[in-house]
N, C-alpha and C. Protein backbone atom coordinates (compact mmCIF):
# COMPACT_ATOMS: atom_id res chain seq x y z
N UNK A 1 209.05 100.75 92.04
CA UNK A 1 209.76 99.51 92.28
C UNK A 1 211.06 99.82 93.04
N UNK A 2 211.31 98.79 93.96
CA UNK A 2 212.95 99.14 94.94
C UNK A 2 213.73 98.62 94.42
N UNK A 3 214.86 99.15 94.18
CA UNK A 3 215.92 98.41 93.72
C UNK A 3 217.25 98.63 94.84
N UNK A 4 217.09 96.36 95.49
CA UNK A 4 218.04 96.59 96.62
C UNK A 4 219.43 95.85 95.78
N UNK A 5 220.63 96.92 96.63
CA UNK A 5 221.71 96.89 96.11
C UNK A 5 222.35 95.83 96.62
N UNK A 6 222.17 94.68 95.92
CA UNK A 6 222.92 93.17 96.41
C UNK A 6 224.44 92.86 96.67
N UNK A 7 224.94 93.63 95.58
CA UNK A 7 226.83 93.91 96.02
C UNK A 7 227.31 94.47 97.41
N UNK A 8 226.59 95.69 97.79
CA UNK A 8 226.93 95.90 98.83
C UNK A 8 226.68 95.46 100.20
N UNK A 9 225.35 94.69 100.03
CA UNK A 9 225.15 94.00 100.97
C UNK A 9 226.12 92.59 101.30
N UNK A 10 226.27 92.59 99.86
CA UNK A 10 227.55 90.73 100.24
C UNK A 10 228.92 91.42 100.40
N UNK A 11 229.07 92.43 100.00
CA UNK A 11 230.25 93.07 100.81
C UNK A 11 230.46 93.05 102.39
N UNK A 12 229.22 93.67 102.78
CA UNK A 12 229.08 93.60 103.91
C UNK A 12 229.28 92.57 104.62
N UNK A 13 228.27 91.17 104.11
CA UNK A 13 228.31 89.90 104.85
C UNK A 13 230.09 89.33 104.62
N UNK A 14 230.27 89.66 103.66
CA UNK A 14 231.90 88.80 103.69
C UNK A 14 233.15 89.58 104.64
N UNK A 15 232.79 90.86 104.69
CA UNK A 15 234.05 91.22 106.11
C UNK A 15 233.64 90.63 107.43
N UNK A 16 232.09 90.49 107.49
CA UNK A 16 231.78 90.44 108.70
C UNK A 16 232.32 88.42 108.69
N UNK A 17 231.76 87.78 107.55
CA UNK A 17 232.70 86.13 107.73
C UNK A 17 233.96 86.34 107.91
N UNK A 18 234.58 87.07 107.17
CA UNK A 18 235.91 87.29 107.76
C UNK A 18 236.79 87.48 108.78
N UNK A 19 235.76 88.69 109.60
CA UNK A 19 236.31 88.84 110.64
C UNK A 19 235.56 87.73 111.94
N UNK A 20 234.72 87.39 111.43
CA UNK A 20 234.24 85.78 112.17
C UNK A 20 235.33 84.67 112.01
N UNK A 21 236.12 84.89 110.98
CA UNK A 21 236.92 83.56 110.79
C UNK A 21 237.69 83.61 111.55
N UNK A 22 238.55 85.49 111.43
CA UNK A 22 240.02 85.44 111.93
C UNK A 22 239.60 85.50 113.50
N UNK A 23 238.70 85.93 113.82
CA UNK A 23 238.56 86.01 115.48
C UNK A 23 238.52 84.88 115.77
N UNK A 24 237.71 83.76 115.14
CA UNK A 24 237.53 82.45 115.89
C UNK A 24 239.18 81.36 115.43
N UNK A 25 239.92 82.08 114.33
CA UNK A 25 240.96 81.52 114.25
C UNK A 25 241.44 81.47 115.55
N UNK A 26 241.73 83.03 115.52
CA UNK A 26 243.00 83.45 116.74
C UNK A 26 242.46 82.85 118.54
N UNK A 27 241.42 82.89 118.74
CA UNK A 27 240.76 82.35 119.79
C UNK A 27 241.14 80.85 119.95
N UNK A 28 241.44 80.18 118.61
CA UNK A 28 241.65 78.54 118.76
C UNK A 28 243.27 78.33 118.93
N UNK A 29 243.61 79.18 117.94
CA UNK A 29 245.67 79.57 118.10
C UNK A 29 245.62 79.68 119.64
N UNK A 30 245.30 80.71 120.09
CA UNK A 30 245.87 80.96 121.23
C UNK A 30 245.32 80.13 122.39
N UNK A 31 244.26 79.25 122.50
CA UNK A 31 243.85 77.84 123.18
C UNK A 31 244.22 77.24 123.01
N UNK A 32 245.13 76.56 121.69
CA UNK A 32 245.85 75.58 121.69
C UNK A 32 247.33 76.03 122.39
N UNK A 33 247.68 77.02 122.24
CA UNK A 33 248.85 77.63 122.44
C UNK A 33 249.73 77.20 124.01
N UNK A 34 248.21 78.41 124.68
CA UNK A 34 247.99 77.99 126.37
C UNK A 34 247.86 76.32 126.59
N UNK A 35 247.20 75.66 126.08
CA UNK A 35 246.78 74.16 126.32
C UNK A 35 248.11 73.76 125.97
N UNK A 36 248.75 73.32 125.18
CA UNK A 36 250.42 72.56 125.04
C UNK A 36 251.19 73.40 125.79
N UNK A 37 251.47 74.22 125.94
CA UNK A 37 252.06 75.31 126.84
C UNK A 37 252.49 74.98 127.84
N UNK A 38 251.38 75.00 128.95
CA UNK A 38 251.25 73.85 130.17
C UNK A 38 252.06 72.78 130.46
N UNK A 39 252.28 72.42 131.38
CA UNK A 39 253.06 71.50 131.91
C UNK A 39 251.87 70.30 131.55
N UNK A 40 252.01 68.80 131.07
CA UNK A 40 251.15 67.73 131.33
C UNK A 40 250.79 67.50 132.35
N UNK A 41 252.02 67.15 133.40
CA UNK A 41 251.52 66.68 134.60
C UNK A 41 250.79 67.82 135.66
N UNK A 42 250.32 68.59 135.29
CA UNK A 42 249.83 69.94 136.06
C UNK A 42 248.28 69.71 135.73
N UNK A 43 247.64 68.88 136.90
CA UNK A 43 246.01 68.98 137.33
C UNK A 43 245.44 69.80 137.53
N UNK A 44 245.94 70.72 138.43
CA UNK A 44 245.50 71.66 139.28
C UNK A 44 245.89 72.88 138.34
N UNK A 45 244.30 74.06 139.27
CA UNK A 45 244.69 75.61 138.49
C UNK A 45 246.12 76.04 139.38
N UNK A 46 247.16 76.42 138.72
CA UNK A 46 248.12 76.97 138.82
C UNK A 46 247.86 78.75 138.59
N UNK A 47 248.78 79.51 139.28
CA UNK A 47 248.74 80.78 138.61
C UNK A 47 248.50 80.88 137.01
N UNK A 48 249.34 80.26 136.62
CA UNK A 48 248.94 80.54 134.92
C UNK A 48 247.88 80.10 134.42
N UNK A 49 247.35 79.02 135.03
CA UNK A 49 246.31 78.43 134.43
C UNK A 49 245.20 79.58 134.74
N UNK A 50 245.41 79.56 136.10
CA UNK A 50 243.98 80.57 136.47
C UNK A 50 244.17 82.09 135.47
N UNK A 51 245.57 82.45 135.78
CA UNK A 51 245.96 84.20 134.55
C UNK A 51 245.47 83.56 132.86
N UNK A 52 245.57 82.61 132.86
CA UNK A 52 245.27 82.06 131.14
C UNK A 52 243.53 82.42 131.15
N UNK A 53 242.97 81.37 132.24
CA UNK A 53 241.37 81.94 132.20
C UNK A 53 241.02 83.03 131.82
N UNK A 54 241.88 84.09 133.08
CA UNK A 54 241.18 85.18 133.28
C UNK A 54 240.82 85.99 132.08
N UNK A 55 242.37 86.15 131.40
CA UNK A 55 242.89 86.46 129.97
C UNK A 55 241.77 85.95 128.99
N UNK A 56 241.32 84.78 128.34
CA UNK A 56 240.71 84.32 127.84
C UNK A 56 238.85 84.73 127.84
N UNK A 57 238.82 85.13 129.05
CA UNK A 57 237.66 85.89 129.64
C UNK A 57 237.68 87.34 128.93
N UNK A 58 238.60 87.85 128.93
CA UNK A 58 239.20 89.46 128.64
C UNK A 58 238.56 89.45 127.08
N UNK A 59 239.50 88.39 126.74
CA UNK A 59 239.56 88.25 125.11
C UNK A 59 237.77 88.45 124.27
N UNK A 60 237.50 87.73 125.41
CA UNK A 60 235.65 87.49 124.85
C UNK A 60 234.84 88.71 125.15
N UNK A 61 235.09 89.50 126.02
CA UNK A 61 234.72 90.57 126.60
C UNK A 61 234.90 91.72 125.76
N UNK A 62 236.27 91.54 125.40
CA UNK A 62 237.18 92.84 123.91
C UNK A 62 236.04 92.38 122.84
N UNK A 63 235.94 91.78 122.63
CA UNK A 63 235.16 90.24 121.27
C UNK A 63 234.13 90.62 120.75
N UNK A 64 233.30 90.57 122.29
CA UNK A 64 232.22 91.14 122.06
C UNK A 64 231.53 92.75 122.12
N UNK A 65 232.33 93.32 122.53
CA UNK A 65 232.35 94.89 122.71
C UNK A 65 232.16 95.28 121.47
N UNK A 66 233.53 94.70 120.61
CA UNK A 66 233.64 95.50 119.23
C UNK A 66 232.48 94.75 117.98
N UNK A 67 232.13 93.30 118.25
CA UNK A 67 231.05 93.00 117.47
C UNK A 67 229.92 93.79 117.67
N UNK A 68 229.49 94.22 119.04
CA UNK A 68 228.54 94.83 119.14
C UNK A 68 228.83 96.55 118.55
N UNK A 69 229.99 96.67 117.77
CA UNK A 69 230.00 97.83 116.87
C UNK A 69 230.49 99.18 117.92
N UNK A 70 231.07 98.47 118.81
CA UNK A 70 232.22 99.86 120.17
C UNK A 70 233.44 99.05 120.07
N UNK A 71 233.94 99.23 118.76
CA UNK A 71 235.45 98.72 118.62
C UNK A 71 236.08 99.59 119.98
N UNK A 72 236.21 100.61 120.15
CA UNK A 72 237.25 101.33 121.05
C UNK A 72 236.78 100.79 122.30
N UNK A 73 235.83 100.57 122.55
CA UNK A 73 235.42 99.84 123.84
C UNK A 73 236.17 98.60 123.98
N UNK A 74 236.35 97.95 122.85
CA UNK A 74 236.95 96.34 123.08
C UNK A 74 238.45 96.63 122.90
N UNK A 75 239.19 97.79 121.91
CA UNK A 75 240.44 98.07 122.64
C UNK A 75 240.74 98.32 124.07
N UNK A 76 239.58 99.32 124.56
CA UNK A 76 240.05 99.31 125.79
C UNK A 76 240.31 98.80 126.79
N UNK A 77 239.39 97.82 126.27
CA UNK A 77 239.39 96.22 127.58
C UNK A 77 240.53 95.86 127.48
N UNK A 78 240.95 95.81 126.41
CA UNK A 78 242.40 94.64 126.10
C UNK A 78 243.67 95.68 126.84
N UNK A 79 243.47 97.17 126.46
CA UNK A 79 244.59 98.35 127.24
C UNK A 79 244.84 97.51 128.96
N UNK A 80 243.58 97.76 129.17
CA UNK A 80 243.34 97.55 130.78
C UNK A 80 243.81 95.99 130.86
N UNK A 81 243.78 95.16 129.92
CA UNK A 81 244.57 93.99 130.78
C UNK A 81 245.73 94.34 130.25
N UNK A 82 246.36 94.53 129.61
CA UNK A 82 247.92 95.55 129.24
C UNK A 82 248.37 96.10 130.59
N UNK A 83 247.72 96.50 131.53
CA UNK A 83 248.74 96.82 133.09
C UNK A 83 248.43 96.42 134.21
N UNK A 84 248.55 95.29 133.72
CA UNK A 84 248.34 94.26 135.10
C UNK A 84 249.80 93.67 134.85
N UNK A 85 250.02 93.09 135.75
CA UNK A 85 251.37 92.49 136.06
C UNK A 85 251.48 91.13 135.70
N UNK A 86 251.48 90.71 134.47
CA UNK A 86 251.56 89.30 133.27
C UNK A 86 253.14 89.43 132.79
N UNK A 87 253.01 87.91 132.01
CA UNK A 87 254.35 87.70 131.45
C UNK A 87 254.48 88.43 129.99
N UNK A 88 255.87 88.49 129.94
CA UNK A 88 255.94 89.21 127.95
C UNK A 88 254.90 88.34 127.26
N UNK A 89 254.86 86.53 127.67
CA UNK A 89 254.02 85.75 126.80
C UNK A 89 252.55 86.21 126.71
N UNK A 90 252.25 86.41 128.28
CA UNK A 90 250.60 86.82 128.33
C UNK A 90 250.28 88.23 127.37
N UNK A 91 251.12 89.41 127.56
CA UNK A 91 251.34 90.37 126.82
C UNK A 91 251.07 90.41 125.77
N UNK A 92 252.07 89.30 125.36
CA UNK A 92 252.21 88.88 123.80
C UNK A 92 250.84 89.03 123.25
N UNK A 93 250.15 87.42 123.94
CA UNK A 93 248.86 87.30 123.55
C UNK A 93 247.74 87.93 123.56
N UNK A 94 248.00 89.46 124.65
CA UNK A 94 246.78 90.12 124.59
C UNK A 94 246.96 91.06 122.98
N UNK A 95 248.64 91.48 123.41
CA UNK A 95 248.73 92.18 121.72
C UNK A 95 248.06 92.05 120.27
N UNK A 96 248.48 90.34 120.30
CA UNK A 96 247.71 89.28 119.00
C UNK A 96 246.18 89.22 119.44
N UNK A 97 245.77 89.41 120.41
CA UNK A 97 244.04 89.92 120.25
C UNK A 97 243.80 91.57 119.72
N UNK A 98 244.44 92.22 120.15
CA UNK A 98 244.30 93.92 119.77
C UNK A 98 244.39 93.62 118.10
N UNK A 99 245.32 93.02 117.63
CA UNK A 99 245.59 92.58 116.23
C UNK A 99 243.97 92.43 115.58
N UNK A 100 244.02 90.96 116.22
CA UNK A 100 242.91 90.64 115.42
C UNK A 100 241.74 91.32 115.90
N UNK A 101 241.48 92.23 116.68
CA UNK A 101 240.06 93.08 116.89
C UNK A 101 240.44 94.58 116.18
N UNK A 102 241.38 94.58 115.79
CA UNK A 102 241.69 95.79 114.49
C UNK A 102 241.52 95.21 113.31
N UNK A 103 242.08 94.00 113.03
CA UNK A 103 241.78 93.55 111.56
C UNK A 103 240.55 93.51 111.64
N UNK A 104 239.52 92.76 112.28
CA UNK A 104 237.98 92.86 112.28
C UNK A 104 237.28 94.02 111.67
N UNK A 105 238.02 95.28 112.55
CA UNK A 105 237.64 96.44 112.10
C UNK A 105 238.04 97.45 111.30
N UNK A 106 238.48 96.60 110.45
CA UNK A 106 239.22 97.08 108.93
C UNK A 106 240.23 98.24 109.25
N UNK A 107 241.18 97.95 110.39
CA UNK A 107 242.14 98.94 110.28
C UNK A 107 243.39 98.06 110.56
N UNK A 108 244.10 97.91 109.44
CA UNK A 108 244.94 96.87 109.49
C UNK A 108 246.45 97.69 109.58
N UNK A 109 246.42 98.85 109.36
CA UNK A 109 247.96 99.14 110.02
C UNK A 109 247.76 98.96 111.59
N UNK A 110 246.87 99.12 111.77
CA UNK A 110 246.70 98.96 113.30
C UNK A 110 246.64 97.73 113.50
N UNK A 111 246.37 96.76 113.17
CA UNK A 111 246.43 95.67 113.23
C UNK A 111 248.21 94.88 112.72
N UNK A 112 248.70 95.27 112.18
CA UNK A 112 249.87 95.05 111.94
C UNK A 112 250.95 95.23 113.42
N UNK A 113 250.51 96.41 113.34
CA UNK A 113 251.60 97.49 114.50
C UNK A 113 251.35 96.70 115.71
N UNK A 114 249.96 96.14 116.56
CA UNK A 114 249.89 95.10 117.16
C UNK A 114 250.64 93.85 117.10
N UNK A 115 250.40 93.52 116.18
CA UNK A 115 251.01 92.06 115.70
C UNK A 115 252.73 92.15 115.98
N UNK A 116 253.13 92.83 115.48
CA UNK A 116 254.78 93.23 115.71
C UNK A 116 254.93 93.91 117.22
N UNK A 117 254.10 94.19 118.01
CA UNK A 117 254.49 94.73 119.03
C UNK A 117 254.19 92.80 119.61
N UNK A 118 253.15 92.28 119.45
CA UNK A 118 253.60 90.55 119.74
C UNK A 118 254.23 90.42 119.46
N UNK A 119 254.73 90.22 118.56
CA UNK A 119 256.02 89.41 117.78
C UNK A 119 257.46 89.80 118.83
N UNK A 120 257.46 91.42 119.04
CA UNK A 120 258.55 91.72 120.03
C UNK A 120 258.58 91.65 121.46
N UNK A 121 257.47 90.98 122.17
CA UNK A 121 257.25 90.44 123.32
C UNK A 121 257.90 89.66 123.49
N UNK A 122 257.32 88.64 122.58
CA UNK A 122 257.39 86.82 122.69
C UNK A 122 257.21 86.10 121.13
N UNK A 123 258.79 85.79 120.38
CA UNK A 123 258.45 85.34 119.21
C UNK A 123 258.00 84.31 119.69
N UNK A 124 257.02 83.57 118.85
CA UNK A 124 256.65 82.83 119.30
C UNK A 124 255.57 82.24 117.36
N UNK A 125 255.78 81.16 117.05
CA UNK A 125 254.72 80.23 116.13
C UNK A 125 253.94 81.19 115.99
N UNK A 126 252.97 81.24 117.08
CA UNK A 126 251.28 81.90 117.08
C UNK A 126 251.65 83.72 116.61
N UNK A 127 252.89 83.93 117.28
CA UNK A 127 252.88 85.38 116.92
C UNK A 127 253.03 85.68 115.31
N UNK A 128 254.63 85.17 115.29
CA UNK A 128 254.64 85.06 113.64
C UNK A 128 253.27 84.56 112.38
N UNK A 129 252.41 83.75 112.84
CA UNK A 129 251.45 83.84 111.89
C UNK A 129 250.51 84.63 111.93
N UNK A 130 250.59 85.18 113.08
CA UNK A 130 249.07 86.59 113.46
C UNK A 130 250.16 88.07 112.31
N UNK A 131 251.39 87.94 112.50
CA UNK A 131 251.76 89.06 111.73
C UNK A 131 251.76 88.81 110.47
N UNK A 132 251.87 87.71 110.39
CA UNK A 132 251.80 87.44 108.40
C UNK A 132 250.54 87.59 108.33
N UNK A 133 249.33 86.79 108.88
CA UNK A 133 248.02 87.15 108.42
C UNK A 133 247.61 88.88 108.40
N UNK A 134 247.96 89.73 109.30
CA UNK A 134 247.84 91.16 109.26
C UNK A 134 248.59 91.55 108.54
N UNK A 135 249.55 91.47 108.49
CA UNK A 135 250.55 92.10 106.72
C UNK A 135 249.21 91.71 105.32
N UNK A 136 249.30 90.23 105.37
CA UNK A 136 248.71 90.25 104.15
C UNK A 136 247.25 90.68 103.91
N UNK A 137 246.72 91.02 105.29
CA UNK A 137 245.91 91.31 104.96
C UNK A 137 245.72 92.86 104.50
N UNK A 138 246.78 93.87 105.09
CA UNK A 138 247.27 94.86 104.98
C UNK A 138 247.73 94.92 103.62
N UNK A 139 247.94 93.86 102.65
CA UNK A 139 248.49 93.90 101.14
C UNK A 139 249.99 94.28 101.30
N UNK A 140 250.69 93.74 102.70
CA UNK A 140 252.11 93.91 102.33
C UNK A 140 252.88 92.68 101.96
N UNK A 141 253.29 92.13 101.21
CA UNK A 141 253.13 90.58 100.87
C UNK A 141 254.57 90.71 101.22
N UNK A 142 255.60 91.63 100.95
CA UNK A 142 256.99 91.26 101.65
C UNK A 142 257.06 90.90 103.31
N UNK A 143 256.07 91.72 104.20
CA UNK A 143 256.25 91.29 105.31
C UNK A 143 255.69 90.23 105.89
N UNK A 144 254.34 89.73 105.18
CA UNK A 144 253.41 88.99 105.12
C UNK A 144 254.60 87.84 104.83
N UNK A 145 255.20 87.37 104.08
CA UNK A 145 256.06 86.43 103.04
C UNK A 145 257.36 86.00 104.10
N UNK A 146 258.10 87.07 104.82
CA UNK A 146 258.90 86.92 105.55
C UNK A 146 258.75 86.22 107.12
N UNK A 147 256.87 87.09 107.55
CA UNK A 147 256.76 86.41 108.88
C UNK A 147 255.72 84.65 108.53
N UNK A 148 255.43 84.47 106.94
CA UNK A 148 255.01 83.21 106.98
C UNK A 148 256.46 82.05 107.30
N UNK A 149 257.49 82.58 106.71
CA UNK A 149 258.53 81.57 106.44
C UNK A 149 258.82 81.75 107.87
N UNK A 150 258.99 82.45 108.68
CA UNK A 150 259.47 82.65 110.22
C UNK A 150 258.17 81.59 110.79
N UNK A 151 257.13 81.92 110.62
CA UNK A 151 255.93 80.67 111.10
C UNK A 151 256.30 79.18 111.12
N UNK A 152 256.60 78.78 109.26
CA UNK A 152 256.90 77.52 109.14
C UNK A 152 258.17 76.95 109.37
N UNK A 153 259.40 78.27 109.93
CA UNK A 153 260.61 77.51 110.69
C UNK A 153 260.40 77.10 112.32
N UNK A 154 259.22 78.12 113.16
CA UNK A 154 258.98 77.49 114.17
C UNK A 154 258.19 76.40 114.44
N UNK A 155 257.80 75.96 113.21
CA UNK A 155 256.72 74.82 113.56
C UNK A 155 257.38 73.89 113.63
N UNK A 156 256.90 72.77 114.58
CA UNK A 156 257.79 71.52 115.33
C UNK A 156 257.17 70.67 114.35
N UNK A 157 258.31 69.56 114.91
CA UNK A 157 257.47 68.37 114.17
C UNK A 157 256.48 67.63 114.89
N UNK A 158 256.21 67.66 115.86
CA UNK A 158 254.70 67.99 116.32
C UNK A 158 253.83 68.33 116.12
N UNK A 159 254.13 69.88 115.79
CA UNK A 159 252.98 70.43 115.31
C UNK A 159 252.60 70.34 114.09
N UNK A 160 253.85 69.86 113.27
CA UNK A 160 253.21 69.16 111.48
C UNK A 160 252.80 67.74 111.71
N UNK A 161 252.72 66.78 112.67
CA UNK A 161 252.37 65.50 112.89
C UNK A 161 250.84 65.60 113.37
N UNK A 162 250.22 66.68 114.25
CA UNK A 162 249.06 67.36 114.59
C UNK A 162 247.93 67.63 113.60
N UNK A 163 248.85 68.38 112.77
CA UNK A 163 248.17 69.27 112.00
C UNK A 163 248.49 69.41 110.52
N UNK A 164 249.18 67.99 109.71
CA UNK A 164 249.92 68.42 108.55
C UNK A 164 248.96 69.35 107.81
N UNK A 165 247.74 69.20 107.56
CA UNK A 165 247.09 69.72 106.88
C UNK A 165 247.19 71.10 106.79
N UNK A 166 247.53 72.23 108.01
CA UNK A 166 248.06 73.30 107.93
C UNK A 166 249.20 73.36 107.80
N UNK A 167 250.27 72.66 108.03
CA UNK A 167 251.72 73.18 107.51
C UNK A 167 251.82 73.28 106.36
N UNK A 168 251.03 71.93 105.59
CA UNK A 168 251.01 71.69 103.75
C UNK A 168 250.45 73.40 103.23
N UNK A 169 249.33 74.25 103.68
CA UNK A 169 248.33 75.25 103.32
C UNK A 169 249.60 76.11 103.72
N UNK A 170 250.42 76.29 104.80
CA UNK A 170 251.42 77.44 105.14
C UNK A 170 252.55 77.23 103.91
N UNK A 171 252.75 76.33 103.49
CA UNK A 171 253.90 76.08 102.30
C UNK A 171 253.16 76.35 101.00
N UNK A 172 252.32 75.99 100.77
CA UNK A 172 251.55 76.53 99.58
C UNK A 172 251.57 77.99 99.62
N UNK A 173 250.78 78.72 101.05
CA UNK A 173 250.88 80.46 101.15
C UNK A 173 252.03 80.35 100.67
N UNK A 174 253.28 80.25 101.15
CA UNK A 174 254.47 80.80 100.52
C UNK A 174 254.87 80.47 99.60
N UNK A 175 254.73 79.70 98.82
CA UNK A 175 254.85 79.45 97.38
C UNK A 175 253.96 80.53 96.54
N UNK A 176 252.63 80.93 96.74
CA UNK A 176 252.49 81.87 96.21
C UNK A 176 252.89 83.00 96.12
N UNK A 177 252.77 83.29 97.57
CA UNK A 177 253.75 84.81 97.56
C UNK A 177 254.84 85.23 96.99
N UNK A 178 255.75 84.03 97.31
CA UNK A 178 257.28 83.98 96.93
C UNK A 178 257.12 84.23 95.27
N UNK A 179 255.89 83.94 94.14
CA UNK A 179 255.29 83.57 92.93
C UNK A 179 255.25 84.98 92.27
N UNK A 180 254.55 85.56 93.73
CA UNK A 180 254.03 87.17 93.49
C UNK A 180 254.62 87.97 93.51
């Protein structure tokens, strides 16, 4: 008789939802990011618009490299758009992808060290919550705790009129932490 080991298999399936979540998080962060970003009255591809594409292209390319199990392959993609001639912001955002394609691949100081090399680009909303999510996921709940409250001081009132439903879930995170 076989005896299949069911724990480790739902181990398995739950990093891999996980890192399905946070990738498709950070993919929607940083689309909304670029999308309000933008000027309204701007129809037309502009340089940035078209460098936002290209970038966004990159991102899926890194994405899929490392799903297909050549994490260093999908760092490298992201290196190589790292020296091209972009803004600290674009920077920023390729950083917060290196982030989250290290957290994917369960190496979260590396994923941290990303996140803070965003964060020192371009503070920015999107950065500060890519470093709290990699702290905590890293189990550092002081840094995790510090860059959530830095998150919910940049959030506009816009973006809680958008979206209360996540500002309410970002004040709860810190109520726990702050708990812990």
């Amino acid at each position: 008789m076989i005896h299949i080991n069911k724990k480790a298999d739902n181990k398995r399936f739950n990093r891999l939802q996980l890192g399905i979540i946070i990738s498709a998080l950070t993919i929607i962060l940083v689309a909304t990011y670029l999308f309000f970003r933008l000027p309204l009255h701007q129809k037309t591809l502009s340089p940035t618009a078209s460098t936002a594409k290209q970038l966004q292209q990159v991102y899926i390319n890194a994405d899929s490299a490392a799903s297909n199990g050549d994490y260093a392959k999908g760092q490298a993609i992201l290196d190589e758009a790292l020296k091209s001639k972009v803004s600290d912001s674009d920077l920023s955002r390729i950083y917060i992808q290196k982030a989250v394609l290290a957290s994917n691949n369960s190496r979260p100081g590396d994923a941290v060290a990303f996140a803070t090399k965003a964060e020192a680009l371009d503070p920015t909303r999107v950065s500060a919550m890519t470093l709290a999510l990699m702290a905590e996921h890293a189990k550092d709940t002081t840094l995790a705790l510090k860059y959530y409250r830095l998150t919910a001081e940049r959030t506009t009132e816009r973006d809680k009129q958008l979206s209360p439903g996540d500002f309410e879930d970002l004040q709860a995170k810190i109520k726990v932490l702050s708990e812990s």
